[in-house]
C-alpha atoms as a PDB file:
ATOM      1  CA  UNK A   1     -44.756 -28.269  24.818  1.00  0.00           C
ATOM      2  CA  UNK A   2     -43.761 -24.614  25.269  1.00  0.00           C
ATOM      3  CA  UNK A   3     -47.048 -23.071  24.126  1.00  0.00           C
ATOM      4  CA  UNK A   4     -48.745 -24.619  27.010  1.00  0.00           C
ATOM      5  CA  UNK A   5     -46.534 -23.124  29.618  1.00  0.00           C
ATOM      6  CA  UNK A   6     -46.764 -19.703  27.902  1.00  0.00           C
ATOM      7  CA  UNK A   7     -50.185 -20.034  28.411  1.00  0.00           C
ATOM      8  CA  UNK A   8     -50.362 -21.297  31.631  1.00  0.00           C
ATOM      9  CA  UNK A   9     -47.659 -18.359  33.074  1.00  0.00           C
ATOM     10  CA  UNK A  10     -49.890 -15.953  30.994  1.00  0.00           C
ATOM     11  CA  UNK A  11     -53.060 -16.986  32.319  1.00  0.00           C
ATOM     12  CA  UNK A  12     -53.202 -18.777  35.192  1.00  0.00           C
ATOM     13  CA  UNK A  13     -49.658 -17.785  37.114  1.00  0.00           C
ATOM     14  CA  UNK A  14     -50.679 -14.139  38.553  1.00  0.00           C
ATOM     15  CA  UNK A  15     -48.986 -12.555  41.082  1.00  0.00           C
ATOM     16  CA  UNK A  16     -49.683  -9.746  43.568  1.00  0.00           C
ATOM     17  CA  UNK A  17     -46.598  -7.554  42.824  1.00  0.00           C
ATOM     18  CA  UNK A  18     -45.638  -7.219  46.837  1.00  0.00           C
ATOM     19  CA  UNK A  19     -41.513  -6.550  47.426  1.00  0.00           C
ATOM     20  CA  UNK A  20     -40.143  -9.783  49.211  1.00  0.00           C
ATOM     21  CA  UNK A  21     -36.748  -8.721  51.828  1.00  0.00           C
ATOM     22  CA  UNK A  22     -36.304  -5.565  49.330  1.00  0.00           C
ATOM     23  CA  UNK A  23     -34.976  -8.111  46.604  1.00  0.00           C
ATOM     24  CA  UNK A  24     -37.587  -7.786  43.916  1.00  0.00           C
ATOM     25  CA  UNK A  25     -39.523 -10.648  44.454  1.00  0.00           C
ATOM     26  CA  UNK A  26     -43.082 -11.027  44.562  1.00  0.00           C
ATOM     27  CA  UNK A  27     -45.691 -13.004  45.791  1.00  0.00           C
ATOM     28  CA  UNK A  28     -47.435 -15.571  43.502  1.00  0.00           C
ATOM     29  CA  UNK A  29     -50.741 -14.097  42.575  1.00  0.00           C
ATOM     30  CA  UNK A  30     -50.345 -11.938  39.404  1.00  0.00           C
ATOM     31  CA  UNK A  31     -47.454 -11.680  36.298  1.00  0.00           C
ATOM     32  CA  UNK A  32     -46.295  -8.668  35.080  1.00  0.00           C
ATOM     33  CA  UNK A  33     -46.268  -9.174  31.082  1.00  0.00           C
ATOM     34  CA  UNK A  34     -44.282  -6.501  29.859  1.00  0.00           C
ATOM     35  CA  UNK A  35     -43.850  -8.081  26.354  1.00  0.00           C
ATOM     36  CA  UNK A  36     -45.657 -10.342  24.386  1.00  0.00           C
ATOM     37  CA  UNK A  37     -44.754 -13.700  25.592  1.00  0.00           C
ATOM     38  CA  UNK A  38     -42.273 -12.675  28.066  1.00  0.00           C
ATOM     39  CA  UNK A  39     -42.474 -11.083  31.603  1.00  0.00           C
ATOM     40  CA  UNK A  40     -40.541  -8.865  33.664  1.00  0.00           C
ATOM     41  CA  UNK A  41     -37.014 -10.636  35.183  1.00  0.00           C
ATOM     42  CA  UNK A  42     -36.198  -9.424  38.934  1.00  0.00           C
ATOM     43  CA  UNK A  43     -32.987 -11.651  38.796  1.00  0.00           C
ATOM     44  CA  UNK A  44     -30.602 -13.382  36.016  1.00  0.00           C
ATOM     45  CA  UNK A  45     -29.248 -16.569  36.615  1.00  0.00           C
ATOM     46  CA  UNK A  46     -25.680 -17.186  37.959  1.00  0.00           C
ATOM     47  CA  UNK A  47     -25.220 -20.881  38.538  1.00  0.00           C
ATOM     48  CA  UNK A  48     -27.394 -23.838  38.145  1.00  0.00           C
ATOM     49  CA  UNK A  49     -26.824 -25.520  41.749  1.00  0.00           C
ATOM     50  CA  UNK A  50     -28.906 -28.755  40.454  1.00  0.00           C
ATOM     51  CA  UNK A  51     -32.644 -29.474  39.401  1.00  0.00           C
ATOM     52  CA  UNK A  52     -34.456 -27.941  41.912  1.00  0.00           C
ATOM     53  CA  UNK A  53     -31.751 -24.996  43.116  1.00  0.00           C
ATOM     54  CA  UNK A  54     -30.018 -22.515  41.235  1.00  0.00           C
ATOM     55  CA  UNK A  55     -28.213 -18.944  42.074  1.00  0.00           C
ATOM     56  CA  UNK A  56     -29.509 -15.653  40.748  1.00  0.00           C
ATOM     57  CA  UNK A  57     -28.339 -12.002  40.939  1.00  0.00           C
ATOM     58  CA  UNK A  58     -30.693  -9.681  42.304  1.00  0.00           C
ATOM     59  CA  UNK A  59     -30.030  -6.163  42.422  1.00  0.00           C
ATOM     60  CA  UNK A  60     -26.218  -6.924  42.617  1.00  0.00           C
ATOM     61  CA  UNK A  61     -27.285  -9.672  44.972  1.00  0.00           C
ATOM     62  CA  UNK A  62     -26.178 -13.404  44.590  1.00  0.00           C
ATOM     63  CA  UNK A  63     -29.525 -15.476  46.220  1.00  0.00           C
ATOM     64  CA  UNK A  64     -30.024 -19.134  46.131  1.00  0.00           C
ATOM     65  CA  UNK A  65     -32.871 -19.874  44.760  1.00  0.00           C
ATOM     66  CA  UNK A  66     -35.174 -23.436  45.618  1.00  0.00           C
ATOM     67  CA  UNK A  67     -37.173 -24.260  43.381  1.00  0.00           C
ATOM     68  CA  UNK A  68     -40.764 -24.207  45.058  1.00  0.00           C
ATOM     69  CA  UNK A  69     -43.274 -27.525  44.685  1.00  0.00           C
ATOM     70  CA  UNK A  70     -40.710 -30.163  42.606  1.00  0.00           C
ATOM     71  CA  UNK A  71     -37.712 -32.525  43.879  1.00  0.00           C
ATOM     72  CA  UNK A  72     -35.210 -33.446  41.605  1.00  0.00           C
ATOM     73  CA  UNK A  73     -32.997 -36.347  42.484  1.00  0.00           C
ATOM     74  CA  UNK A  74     -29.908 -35.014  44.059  1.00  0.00           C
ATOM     75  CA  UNK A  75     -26.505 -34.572  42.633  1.00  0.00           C
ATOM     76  CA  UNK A  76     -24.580 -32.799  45.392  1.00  0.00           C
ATOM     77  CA  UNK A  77     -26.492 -33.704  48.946  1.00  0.00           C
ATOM     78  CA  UNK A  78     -22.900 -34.210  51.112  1.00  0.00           C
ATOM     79  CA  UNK A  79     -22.713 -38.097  52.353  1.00  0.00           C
ATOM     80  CA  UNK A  80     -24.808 -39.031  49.494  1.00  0.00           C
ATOM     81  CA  UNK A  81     -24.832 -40.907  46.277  1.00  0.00           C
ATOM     82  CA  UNK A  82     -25.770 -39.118  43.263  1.00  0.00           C
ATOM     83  CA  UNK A  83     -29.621 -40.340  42.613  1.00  0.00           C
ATOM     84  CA  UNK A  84     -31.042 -41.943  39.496  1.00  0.00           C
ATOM     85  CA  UNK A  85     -31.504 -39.499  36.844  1.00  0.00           C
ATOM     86  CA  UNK A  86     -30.104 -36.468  38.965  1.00  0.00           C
ATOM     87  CA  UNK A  87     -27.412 -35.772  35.999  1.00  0.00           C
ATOM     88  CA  UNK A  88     -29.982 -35.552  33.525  1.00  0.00           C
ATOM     89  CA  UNK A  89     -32.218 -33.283  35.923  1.00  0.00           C
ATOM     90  CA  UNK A  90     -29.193 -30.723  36.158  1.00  0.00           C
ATOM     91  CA  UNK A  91     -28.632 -30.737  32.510  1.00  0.00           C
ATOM     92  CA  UNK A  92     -32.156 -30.298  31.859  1.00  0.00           C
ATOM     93  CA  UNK A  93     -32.511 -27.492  34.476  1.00  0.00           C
ATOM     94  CA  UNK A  94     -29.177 -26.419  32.938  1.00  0.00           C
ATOM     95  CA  UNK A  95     -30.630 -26.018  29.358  1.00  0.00           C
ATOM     96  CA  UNK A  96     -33.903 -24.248  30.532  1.00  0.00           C
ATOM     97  CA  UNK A  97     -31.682 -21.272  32.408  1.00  0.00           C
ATOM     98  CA  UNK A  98     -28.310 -20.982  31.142  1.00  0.00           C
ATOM     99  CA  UNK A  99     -25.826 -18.566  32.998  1.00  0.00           C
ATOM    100  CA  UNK A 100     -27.020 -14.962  32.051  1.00  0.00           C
ATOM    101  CA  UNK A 101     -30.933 -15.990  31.479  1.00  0.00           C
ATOM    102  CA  UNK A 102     -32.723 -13.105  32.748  1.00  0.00           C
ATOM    103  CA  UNK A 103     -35.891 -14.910  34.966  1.00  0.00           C
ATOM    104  CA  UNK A 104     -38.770 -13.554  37.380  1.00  0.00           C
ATOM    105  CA  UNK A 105     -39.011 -15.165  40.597  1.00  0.00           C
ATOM    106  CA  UNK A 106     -41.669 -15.393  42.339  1.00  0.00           C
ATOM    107  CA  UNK A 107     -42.338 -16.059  45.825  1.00  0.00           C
ATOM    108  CA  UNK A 108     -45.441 -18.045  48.168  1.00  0.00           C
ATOM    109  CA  UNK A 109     -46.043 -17.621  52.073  1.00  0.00           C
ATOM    110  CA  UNK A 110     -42.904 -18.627  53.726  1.00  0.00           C
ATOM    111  CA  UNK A 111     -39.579 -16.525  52.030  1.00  0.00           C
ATOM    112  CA  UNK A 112     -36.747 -19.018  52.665  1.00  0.00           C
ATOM    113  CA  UNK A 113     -36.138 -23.187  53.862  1.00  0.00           C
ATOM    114  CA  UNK A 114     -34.179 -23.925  56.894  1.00  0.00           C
ATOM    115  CA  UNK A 115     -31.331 -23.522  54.469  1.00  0.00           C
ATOM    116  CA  UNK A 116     -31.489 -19.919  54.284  1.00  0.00           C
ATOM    117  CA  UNK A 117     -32.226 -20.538  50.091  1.00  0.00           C
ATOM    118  CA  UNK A 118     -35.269 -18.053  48.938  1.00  0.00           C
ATOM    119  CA  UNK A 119     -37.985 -20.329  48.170  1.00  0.00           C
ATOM    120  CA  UNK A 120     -39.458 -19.525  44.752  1.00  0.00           C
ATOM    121  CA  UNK A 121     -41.617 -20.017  41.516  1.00  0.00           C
ATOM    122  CA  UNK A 122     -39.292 -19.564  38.432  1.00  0.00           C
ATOM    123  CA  UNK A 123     -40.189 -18.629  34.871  1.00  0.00           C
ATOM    124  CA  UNK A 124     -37.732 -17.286  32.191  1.00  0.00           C
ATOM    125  CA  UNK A 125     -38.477 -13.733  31.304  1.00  0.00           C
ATOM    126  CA  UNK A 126     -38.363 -13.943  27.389  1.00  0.00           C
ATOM    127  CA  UNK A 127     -40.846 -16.350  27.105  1.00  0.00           C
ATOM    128  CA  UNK A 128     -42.594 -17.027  30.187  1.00  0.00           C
ATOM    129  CA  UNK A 129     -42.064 -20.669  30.425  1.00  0.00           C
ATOM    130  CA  UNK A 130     -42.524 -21.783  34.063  1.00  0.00           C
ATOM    131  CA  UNK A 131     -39.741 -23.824  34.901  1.00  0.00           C
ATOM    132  CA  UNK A 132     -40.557 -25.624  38.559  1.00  0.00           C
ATOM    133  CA  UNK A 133     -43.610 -26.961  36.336  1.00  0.00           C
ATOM    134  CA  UNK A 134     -41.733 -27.762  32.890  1.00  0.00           C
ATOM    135  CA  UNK A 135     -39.341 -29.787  35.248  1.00  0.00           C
ATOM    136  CA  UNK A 136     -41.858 -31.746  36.523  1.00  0.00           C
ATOM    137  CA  UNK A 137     -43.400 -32.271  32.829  1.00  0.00           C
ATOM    138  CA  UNK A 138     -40.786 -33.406  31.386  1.00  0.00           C
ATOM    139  CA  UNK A 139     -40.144 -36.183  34.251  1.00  0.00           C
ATOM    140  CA  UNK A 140     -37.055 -34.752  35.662  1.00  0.00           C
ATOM    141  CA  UNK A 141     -38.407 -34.023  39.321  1.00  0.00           C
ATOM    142  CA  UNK A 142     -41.415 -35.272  41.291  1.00  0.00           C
ATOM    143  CA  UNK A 143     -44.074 -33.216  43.483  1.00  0.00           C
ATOM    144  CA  UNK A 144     -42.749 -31.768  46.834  1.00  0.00           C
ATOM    145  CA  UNK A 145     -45.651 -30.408  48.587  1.00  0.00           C
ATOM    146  CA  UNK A 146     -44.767 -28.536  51.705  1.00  0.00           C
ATOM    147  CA  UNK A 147     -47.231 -26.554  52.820  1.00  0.00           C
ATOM    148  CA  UNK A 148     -47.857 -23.412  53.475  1.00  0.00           C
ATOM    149  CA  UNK A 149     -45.938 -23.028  50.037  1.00  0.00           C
ATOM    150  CA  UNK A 150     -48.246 -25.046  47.615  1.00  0.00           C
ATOM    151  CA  UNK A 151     -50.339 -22.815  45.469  1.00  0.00           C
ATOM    152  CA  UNK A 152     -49.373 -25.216  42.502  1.00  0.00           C
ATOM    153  CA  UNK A 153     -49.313 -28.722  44.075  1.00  0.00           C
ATOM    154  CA  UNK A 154     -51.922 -29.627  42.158  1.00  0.00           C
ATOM    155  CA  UNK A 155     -50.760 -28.165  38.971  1.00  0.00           C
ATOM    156  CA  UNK A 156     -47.608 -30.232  40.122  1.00  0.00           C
ATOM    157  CA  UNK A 157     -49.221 -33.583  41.197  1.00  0.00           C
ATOM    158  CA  UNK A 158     -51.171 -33.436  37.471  1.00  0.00           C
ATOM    159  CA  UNK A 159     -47.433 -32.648  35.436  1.00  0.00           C
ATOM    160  CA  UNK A 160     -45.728 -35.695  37.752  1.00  0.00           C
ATOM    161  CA  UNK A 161     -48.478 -37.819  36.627  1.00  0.00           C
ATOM    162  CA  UNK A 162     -48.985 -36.535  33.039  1.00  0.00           C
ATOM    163  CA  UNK A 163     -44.672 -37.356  32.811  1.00  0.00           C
ATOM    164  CA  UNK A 164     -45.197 -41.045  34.261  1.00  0.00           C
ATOM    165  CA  UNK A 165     -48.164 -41.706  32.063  1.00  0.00           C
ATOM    166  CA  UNK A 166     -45.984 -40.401  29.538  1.00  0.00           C
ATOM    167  CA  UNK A 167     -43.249 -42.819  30.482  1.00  0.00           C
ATOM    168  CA  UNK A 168     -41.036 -39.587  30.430  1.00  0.00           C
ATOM    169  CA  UNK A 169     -37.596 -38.795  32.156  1.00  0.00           C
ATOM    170  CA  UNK A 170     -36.698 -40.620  35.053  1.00  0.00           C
ATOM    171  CA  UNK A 171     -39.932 -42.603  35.253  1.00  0.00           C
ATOM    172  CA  UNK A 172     -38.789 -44.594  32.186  1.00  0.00           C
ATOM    173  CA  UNK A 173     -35.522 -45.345  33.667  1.00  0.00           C
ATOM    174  CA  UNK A 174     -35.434 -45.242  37.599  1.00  0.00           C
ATOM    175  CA  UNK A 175     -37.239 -48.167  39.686  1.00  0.00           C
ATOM    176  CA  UNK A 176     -40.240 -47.269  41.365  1.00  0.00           C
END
């Protein structure tokens, strides 16, 4: 499972290593490895918001981060129920970046969502997994293409269908 997404964040996830607002953050192109199997974290993580959000500190900064490319059913959305499988999406986002979990963020075109939340690729430092796409993988989210930001909807799109073929996650238990 994981030795694909080291791969993939090793190979195929560069990024051109362009300052984003002065935070740190780059733009999805090229990866800095700075270690075997790891890359080098701009931000740790502070909170896990949900599946698809979470807060970071960046150079003393607290930013919230949306995850770029994947929806997660929601947990939190005010006047809402809590969706199928959006418990198990937080936990599972949860157990990928614990509080303290040093990450690199990465940005695409457009910096932040009407929300004022960075928009951004996220893989943990230590080992380079790629967490918008191991969400999706695994069947806790499903593609969220919004273009101009969707250098991986494909890569997305494939995982989303790879995790329903696999009956994985909320496809095995939500109704379609």
């Amino acid at each position: 499972m994981h030795v694909g997404s080291r791969l993939f964040a090793a190979l195929l996830a560069p990024a051109l290593l362009t300052s984003c607002d002065a935070l740190g953050i780059t733009e999805a192109t090229t990866t800095t490895v700075s270690t075997p199997g790891g890359l080098e974290a701009n931000a740790v993580v502070g909170y896990v918001v949900d599946g698809d959000t979470i807060d970071v500190i960046i150079d003393g900064r607290e930013e919230r981060i949306r995850l770029i490319g994947i929806d997660t059913p929601e947990t939190k959305k005010r006047d809402s129920p809590i969706e199928c499988f959006g418990p198990e999406a937080s936990a599972f986002t949860e157990s990928l970046l614990p509080v303290g979990t040093p990450v690199r963020v990465e940005r695409d075109i457009v910096n932040r969502d009407d929300y004022g939340r960075l928009l951004g690729y996220v893989y943990r430092a230590d080992d380079g997994i790629f967490v918008n796409y191991e969400v999706m993988r695994q069947g806790f989210g499903q593609p969220l293409s919004i273009g101009p930001n969707d250098l991986y909807a494909q890569l997305f799109s494939d995982a989303a269908r790879a995790a329903e073929a696999d009956d994985a996650g909320l496809w095995a238990v939500c109704s379609r």
